[in-house]
C-alpha atoms as a PDB file:
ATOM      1  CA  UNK A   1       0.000   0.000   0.000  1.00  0.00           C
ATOM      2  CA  UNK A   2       3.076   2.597   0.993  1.00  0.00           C
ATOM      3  CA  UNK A   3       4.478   1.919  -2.695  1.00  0.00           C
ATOM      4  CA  UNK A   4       0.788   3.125  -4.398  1.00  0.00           C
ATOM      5  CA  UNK A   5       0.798   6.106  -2.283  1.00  0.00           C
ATOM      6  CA  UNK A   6       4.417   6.761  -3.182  1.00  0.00           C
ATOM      7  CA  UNK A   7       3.808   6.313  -6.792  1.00  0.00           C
ATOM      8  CA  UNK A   8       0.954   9.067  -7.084  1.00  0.00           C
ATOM      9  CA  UNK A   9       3.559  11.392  -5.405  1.00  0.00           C
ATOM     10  CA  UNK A  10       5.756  11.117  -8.415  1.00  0.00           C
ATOM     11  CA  UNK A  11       5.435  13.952 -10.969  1.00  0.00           C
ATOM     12  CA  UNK A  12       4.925  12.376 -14.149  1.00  0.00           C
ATOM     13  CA  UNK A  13       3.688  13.050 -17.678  1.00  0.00           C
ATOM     14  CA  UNK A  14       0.235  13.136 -18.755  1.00  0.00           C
ATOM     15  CA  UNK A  15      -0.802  10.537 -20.980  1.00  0.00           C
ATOM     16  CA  UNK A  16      -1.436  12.330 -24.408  1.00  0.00           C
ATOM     17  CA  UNK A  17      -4.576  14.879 -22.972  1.00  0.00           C
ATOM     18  CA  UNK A  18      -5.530  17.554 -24.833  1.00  0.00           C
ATOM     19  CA  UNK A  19      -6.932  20.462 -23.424  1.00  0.00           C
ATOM     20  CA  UNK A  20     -10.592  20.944 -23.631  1.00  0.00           C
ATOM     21  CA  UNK A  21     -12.031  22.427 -26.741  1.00  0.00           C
ATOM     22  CA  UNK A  22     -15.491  23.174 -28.133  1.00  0.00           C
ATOM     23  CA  UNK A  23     -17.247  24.393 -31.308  1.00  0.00           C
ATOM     24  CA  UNK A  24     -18.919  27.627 -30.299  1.00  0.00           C
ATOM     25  CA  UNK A  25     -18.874  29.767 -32.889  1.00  0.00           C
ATOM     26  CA  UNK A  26     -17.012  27.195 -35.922  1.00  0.00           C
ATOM     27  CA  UNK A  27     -19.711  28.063 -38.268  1.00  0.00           C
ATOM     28  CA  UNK A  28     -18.625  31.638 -38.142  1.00  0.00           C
ATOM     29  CA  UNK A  29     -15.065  30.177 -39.505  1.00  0.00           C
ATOM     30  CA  UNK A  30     -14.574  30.808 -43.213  1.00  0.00           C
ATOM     31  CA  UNK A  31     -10.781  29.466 -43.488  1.00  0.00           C
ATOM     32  CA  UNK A  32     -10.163  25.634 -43.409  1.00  0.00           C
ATOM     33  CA  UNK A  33     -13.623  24.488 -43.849  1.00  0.00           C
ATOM     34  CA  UNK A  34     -14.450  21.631 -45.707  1.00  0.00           C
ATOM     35  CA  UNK A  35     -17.576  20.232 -46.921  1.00  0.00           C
ATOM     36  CA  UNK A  36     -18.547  16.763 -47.173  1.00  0.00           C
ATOM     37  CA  UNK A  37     -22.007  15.828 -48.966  1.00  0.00           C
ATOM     38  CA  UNK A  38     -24.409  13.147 -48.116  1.00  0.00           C
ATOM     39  CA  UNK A  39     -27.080  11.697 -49.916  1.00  0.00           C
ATOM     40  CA  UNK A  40     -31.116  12.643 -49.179  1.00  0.00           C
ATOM     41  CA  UNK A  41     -31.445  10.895 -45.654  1.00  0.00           C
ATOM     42  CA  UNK A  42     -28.244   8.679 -45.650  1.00  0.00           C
ATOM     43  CA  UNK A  43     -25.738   8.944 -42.997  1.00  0.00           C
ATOM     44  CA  UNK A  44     -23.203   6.363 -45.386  1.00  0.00           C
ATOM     45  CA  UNK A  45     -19.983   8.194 -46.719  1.00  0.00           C
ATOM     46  CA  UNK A  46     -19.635   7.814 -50.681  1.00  0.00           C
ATOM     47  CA  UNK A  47     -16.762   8.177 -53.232  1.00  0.00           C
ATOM     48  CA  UNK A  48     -17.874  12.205 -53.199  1.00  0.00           C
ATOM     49  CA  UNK A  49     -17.315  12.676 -49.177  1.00  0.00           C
ATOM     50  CA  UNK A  50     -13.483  11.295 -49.405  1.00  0.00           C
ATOM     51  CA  UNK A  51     -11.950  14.814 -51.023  1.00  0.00           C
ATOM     52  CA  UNK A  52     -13.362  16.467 -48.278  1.00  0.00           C
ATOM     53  CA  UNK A  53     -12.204  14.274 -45.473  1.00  0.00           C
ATOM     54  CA  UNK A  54      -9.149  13.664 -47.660  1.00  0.00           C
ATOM     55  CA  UNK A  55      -7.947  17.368 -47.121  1.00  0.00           C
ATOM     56  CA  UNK A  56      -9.043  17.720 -43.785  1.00  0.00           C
ATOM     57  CA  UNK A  57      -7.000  15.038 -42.271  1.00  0.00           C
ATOM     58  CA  UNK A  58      -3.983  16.200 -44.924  1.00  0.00           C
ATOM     59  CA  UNK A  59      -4.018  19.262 -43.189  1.00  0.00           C
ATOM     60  CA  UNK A  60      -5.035  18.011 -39.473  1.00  0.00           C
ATOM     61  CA  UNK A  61      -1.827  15.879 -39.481  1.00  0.00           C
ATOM     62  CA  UNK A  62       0.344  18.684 -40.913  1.00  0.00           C
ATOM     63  CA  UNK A  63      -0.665  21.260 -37.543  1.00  0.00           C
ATOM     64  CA  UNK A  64      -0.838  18.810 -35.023  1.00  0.00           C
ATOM     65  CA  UNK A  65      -2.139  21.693 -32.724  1.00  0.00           C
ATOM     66  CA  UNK A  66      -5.288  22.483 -34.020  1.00  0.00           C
ATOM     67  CA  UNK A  67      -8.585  20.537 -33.550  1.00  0.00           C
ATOM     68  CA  UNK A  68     -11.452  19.732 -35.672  1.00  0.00           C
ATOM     69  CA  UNK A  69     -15.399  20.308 -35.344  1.00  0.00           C
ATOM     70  CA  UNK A  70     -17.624  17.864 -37.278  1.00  0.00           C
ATOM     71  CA  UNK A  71     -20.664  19.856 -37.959  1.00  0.00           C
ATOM     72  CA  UNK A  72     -23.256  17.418 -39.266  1.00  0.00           C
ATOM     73  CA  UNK A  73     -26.181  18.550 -41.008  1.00  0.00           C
ATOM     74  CA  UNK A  74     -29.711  17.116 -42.023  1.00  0.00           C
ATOM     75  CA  UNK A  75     -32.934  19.301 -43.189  1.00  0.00           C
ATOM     76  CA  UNK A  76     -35.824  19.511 -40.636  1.00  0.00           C
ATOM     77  CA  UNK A  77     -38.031  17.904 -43.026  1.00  0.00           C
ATOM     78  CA  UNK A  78     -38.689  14.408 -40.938  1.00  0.00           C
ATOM     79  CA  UNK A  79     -38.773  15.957 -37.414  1.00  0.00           C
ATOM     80  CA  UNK A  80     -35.891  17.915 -34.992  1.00  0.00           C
ATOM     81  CA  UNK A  81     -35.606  14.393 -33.545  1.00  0.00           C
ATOM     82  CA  UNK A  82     -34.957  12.481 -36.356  1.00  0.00           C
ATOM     83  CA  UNK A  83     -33.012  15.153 -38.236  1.00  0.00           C
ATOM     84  CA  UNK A  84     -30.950  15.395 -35.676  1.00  0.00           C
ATOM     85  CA  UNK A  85     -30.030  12.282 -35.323  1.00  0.00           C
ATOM     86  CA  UNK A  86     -29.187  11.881 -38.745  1.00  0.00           C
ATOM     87  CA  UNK A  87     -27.255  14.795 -38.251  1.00  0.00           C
ATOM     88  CA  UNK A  88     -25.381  13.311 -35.497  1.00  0.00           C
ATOM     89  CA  UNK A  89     -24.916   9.506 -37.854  1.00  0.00           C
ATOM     90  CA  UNK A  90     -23.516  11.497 -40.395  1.00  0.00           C
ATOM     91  CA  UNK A  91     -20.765  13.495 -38.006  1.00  0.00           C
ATOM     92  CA  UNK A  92     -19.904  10.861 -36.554  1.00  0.00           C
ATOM     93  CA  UNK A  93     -19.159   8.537 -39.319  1.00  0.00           C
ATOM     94  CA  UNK A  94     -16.957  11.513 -40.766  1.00  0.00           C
ATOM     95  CA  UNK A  95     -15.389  11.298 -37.481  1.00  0.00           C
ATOM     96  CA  UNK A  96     -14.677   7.851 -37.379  1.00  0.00           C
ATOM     97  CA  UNK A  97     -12.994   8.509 -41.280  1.00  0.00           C
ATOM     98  CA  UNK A  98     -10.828  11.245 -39.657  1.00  0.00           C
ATOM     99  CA  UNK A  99      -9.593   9.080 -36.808  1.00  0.00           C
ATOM    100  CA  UNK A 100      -9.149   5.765 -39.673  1.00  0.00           C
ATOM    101  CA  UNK A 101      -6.477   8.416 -41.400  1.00  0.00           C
ATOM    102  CA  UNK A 102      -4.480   8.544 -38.387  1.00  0.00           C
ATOM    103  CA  UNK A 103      -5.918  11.906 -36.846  1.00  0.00           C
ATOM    104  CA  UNK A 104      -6.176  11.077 -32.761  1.00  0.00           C
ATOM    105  CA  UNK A 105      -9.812  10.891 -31.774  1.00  0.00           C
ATOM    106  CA  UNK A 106      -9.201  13.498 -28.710  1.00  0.00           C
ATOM    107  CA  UNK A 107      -8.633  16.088 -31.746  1.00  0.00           C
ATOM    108  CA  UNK A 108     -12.303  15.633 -33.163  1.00  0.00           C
ATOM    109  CA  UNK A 109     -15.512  16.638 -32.047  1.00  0.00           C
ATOM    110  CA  UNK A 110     -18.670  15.724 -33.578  1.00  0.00           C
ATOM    111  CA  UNK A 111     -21.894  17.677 -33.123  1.00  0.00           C
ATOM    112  CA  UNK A 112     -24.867  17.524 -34.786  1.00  0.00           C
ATOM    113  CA  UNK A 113     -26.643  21.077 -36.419  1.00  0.00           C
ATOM    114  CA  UNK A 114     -30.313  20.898 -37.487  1.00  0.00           C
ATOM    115  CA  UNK A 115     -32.285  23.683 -38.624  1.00  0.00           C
ATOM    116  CA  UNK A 116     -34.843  22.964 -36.920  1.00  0.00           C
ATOM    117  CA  UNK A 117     -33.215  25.050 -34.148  1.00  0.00           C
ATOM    118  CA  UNK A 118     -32.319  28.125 -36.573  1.00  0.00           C
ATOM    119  CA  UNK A 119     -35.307  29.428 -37.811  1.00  0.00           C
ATOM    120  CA  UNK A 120     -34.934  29.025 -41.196  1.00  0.00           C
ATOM    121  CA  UNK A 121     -37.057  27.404 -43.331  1.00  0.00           C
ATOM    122  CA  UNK A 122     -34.476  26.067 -46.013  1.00  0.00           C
ATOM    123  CA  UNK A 123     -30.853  25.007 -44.515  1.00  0.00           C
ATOM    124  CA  UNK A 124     -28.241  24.973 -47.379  1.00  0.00           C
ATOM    125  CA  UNK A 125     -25.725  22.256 -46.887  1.00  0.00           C
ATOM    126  CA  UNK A 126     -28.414  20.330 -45.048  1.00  0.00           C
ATOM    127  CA  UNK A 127     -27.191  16.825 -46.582  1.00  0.00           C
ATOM    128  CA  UNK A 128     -24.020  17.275 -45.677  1.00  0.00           C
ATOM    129  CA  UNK A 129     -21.306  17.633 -43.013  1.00  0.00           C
ATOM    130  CA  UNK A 130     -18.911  20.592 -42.347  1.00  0.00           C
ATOM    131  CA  UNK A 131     -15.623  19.863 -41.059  1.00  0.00           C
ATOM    132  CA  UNK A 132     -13.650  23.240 -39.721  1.00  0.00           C
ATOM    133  CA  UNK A 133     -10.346  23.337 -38.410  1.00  0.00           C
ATOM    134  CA  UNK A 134     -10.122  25.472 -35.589  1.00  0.00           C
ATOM    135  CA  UNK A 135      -7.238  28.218 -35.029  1.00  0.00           C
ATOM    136  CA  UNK A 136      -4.737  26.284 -32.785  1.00  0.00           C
ATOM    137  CA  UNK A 137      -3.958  27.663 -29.470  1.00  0.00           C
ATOM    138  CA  UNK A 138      -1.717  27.546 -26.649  1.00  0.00           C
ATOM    139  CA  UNK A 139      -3.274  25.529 -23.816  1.00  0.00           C
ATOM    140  CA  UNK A 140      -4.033  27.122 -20.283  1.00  0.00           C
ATOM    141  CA  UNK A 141      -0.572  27.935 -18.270  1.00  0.00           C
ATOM    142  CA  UNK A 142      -2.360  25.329 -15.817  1.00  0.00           C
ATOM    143  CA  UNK A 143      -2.641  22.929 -18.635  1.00  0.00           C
ATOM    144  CA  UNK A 144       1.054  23.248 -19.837  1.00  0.00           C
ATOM    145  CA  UNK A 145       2.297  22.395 -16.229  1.00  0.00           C
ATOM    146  CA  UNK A 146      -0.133  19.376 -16.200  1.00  0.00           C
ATOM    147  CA  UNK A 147       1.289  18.687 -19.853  1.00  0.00           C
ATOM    148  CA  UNK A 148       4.703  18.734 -18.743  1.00  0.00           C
ATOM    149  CA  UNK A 149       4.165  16.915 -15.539  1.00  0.00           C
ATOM    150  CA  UNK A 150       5.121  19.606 -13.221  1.00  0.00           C
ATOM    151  CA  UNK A 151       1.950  20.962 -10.862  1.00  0.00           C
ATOM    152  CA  UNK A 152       0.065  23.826 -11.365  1.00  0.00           C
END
């Protein structure tokens, strides 16, 4: 028992944990955003959604420090329940394509979008999936002590 409580007492490096991130505001993003289409109520990638994921994991693993939001889309025409769902099938299937190209799953997030919740009446993009790469960032001070293995 004296060695466990000894070994939590050493400083030591964290395994691999990025810092939090989330995807307030990627819509407004106009650089690094790339579109992947779906067919009418189909959450299955096709020959047309690999350019897009393609280039996004290109340039994921070129700038290891920035992260990616997986915006999925569907048209409010079934129901915000079932559109969003779809939404959320089709995200995270792009997802799961990023992470099969070697980008680290921590990196991604997948949300769904419906526009059910916007307002409008006609969503453009609505069979498809956006995929932006956010600005990297520095973590937290805190964060790059906890990185590092030292203690805040």
């Amino acid at each position: 028992m004296r060695w466990l409580a000894a070994l939590l007492l050493l400083p030591s490096v964290a395994l691999a944990q990025p810092w939090a991130f989330n995807c307030v505001g990627a819509e407004a993003l106009e650089d690094d955003v790339f579109a992947v289409p779906f067919a009418r109520n189909a959450d299955r990638l096709t020959d047309a959604a690999r350019s897009g994921i393609e280039a996004a994991a290109a340039l994921l693993r070129a700038e290891p420090g920035r992260n990616a939001c997986i915006l999925g889309h569907a048209d409010r025409g079934q129901g915000a329940g079932t559109s969003t769902q779809l939404a959320a099938r089709r995200a995270r299937a792009v997802a799961e394509a990023l992470a099969a190209q070697g980008i680290e799953r921590e990196r991604l997030r997948a949300e769904a979008r419906v526009g059910a919740y916007s307002g409008r009446q006609q969503e453009p993009g609505a069979r498809a999936v956006t995929i932006v790469a956010m600005p990297a960032r520095d973590p937290p001070q805190s964060e790059k002590l906890f990185i590092r293995g030292g203690s805040p």
